[in-house]
C-alpha atoms as a PDB file:
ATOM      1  CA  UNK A   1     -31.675  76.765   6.443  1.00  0.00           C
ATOM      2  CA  UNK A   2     -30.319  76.735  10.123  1.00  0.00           C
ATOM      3  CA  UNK A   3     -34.155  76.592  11.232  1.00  0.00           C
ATOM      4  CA  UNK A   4     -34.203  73.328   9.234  1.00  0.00           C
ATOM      5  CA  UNK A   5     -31.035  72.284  11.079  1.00  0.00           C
ATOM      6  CA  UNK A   6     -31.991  72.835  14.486  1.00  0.00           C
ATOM      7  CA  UNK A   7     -35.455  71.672  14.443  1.00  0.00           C
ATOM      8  CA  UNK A   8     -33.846  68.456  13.039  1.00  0.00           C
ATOM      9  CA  UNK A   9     -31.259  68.577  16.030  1.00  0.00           C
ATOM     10  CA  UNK A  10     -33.863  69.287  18.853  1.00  0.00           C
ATOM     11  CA  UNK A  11     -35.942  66.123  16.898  1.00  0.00           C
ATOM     12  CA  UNK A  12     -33.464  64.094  17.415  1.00  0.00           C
ATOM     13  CA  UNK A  13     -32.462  65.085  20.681  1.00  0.00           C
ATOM     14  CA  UNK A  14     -36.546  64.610  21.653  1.00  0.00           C
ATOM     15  CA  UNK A  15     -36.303  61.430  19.951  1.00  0.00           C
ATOM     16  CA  UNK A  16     -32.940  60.227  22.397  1.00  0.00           C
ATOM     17  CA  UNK A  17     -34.175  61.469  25.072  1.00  0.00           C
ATOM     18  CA  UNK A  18     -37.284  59.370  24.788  1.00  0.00           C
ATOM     19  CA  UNK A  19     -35.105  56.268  24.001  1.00  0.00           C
ATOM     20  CA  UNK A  20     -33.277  56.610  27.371  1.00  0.00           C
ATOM     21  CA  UNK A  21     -36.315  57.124  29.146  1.00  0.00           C
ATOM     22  CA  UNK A  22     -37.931  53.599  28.152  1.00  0.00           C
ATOM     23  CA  UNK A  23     -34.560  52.032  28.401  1.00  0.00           C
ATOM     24  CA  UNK A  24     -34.056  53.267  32.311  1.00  0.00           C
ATOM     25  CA  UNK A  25     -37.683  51.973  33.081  1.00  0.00           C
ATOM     26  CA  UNK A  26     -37.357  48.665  31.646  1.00  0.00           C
ATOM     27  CA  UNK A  27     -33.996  48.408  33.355  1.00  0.00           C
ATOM     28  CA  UNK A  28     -35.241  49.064  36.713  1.00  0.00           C
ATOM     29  CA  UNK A  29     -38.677  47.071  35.645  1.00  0.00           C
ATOM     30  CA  UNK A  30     -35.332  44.358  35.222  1.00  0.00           C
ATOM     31  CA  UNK A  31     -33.545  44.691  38.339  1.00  0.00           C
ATOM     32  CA  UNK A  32     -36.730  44.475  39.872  1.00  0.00           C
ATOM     33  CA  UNK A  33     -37.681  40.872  38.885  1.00  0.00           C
ATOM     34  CA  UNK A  34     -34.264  39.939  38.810  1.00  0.00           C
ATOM     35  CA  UNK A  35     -34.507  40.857  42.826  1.00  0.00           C
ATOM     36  CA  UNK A  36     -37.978  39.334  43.073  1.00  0.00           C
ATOM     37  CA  UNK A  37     -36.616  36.112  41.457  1.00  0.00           C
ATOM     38  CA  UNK A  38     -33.284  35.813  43.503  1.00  0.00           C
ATOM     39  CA  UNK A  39     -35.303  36.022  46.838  1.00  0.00           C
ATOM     40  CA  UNK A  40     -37.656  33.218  45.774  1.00  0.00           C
ATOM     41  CA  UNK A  41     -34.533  31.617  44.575  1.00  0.00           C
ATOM     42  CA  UNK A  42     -32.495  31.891  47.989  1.00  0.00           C
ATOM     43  CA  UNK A  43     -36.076  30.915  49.895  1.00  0.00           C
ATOM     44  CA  UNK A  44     -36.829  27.689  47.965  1.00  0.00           C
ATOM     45  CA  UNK A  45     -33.495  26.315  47.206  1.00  0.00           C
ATOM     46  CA  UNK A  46     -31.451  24.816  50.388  1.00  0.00           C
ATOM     47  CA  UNK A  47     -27.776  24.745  49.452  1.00  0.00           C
ATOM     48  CA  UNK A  48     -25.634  21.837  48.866  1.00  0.00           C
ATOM     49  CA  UNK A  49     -22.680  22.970  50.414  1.00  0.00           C
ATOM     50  CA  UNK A  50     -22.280  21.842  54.491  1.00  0.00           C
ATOM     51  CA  UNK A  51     -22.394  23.915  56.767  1.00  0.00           C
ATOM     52  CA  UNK A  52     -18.798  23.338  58.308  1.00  0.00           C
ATOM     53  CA  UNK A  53     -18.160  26.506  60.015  1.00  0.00           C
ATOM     54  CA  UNK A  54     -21.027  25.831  62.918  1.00  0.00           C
ATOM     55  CA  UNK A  55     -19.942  22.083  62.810  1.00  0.00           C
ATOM     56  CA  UNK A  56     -23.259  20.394  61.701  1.00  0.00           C
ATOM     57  CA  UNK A  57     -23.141  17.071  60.537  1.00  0.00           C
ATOM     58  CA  UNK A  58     -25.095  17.003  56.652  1.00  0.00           C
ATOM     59  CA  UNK A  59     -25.261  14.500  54.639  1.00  0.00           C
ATOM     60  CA  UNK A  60     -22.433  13.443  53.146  1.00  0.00           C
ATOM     61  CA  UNK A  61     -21.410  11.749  50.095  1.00  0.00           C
ATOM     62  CA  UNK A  62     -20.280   8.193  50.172  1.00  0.00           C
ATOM     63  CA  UNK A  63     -17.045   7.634  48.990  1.00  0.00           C
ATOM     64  CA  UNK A  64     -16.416   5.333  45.938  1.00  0.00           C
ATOM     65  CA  UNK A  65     -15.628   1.787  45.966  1.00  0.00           C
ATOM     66  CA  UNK A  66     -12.191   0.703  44.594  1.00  0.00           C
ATOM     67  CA  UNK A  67     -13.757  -1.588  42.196  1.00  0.00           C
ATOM     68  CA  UNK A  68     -15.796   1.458  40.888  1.00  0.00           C
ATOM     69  CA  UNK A  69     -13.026   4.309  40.563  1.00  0.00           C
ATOM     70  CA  UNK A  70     -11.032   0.818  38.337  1.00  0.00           C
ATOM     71  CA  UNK A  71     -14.172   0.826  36.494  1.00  0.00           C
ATOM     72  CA  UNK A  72     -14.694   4.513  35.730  1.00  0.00           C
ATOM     73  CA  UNK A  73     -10.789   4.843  34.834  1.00  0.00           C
ATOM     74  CA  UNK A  74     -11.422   2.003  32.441  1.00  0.00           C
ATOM     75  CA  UNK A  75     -14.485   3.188  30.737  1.00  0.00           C
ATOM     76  CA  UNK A  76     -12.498   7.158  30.557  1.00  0.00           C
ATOM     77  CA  UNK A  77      -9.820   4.893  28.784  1.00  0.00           C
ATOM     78  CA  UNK A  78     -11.439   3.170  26.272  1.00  0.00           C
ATOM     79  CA  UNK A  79     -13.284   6.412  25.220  1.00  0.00           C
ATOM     80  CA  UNK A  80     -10.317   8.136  25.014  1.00  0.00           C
ATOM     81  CA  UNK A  81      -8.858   5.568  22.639  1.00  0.00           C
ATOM     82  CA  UNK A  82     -11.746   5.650  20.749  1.00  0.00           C
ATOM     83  CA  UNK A  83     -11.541   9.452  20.275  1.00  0.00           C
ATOM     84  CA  UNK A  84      -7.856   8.977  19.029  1.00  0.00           C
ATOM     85  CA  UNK A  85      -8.983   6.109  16.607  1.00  0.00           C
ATOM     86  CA  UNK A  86     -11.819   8.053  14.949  1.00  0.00           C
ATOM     87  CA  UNK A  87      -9.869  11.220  14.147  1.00  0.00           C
ATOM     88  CA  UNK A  88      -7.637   9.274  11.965  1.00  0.00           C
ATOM     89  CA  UNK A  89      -5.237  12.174  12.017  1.00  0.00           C
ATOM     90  CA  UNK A  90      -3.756  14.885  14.101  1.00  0.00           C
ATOM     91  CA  UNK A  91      -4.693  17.687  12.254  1.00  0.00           C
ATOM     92  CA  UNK A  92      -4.772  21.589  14.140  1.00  0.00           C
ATOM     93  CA  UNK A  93      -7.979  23.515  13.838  1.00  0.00           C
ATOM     94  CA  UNK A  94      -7.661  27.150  13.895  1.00  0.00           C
ATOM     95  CA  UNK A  95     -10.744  28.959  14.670  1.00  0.00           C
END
């Protein structure tokens, strides 16, 4: 019976070691694209950020009107209110 047991055990083992074999080439197939992809990525896609340690001028963003930031405070307001009306209650949810 312990010839049953090992060649069970070395089956198994054959069976693992297989396992770990396609799992470390399809992680390094992975890391590969993932590389592949992040230097097309940094290539293509300029940042957004400016550059301010070399001190060039980008573009900047304008700055918003009084008028508009009154506006946007107002619209936040009444949304908010909104919220509170439609609940109807203050009930706690505990996930």
């Amino acid at each position: 019976m312990s010839k049953n047991r090992v060649e069970k055990l070395e089956t198994a083992v054959a069976e693992l070691e297989s396992t770990v074999e396609g799992l470390t080439e399809e992680l390094v197939e992975a890391k590969e694209r993932i590389r592949v992809l992040e230097a097309e990525l940094d290539t293509e896609t300029p940042t957004r950020v400016p550059n301010r340690r070399t001190g060039e001028d980008t573009e900047e963003t304008p700055e918003a009107q009084p008028d508009e930031i009154e506006e946007a405070a107002a619209e936040a307001t009444e949304e908010s209110d909104d919220e509170a009306e439609d609940s109807g209650t203050d009930d706690i949810i505990v996930a």
